[in-house]
Protein backbone atom coordinates (compact mmCIF):
# COMPACT_ATOMS: atom_id res chain seq x y z
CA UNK A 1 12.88 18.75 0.40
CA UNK A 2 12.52 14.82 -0.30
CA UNK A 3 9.48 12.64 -1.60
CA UNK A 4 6.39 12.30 0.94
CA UNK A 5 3.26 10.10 -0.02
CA UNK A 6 -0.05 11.53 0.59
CA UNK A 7 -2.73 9.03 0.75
CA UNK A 8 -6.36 9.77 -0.80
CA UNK A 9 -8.58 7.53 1.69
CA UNK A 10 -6.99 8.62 4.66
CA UNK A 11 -5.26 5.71 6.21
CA UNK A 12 -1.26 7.48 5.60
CA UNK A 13 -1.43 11.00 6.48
CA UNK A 14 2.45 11.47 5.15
CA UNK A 15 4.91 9.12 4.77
CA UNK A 16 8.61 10.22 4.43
CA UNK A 17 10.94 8.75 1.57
CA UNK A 18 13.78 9.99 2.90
CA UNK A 19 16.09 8.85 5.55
CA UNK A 20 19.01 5.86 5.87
CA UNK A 21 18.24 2.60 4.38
CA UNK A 22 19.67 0.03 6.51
CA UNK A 23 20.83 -3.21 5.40
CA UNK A 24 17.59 -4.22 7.64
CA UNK A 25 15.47 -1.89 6.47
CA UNK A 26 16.60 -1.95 2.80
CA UNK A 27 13.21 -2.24 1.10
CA UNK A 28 12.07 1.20 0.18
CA UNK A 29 8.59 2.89 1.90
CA UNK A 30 6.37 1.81 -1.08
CA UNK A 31 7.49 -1.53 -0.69
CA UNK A 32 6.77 -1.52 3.52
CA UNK A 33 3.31 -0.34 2.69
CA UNK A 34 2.32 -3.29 0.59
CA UNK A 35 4.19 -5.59 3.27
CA UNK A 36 1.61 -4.00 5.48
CA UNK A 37 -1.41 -4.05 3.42
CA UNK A 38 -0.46 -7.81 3.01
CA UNK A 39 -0.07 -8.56 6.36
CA UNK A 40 -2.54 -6.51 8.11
CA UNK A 41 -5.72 -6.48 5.46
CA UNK A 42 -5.80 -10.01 4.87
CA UNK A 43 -10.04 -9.92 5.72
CA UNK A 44 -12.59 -8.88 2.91
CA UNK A 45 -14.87 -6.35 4.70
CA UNK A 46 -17.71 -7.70 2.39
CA UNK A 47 -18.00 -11.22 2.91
CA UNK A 48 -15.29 -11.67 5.75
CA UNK A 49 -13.34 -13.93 3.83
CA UNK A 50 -9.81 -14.09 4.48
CA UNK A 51 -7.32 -14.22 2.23
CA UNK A 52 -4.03 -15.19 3.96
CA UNK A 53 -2.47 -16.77 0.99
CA UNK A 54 -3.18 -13.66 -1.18
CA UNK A 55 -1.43 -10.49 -1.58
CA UNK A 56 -2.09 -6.71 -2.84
CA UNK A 57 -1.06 -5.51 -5.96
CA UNK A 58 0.67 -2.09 -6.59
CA UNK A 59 1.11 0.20 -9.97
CA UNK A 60 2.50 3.47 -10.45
CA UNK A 61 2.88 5.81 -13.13
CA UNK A 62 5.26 8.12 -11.54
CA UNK A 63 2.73 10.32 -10.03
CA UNK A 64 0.16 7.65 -8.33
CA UNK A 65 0.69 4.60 -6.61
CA UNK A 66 -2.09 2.52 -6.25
CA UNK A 67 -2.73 -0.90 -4.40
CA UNK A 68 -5.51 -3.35 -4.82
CA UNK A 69 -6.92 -6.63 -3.94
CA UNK A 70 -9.78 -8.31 -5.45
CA UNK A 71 -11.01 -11.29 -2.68
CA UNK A 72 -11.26 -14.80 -4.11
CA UNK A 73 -14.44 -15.76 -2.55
CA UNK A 74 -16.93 -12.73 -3.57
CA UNK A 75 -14.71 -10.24 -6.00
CA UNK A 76 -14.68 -7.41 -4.12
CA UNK A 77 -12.04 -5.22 -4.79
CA UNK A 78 -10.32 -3.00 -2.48
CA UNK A 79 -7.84 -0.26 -3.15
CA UNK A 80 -5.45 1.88 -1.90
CA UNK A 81 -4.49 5.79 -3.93
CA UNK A 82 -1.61 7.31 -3.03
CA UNK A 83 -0.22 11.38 -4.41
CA UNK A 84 3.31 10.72 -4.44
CA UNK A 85 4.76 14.21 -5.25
CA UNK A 86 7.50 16.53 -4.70
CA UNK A 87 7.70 18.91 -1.85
């Protein structure tokens, strides 16, 4: 079977690696999810600053992919843990 992404805190249930990459669509899935962290959790939930000039950081080590963001204005730092493993 192909690569799926299980995500630790919830928010991606299972996220399929597989399928046709477009010329549109070339970016791969772990790419799309920071594009949508970026976009769409631009507001710190601490001190409701928001950051719409910032952006989320990812790192792997094969096995884990994880995405943060540490707000400007209080220091807060979010993150995202994601399983990625081999069905």
């Amino acid at each position: 079977m192909g690569n799926s992404i299980i995500c630790g805190d919830g928010f991606l249930s299972s996220l399929s690696l597989r399928g046709n990459m477009t010329t549109e669509h070339s970016r791969s899935a772990l790419e799309r999810l920071r594009e949508y962290y970026d976009h769409e959790e631009l507001v710190c939930p601490d001190c409701g600053y928001e950051d719409a000039d910032g952006g989320w950081r990812s790192e792997t080590n094969g096995d884990v992919v994880e995405y943060s963001h540490e707000c400007p204005q209080c220091g807060a730092v979010r993150s995202h843990t994601l399983d990625v493993h081999e069905e």
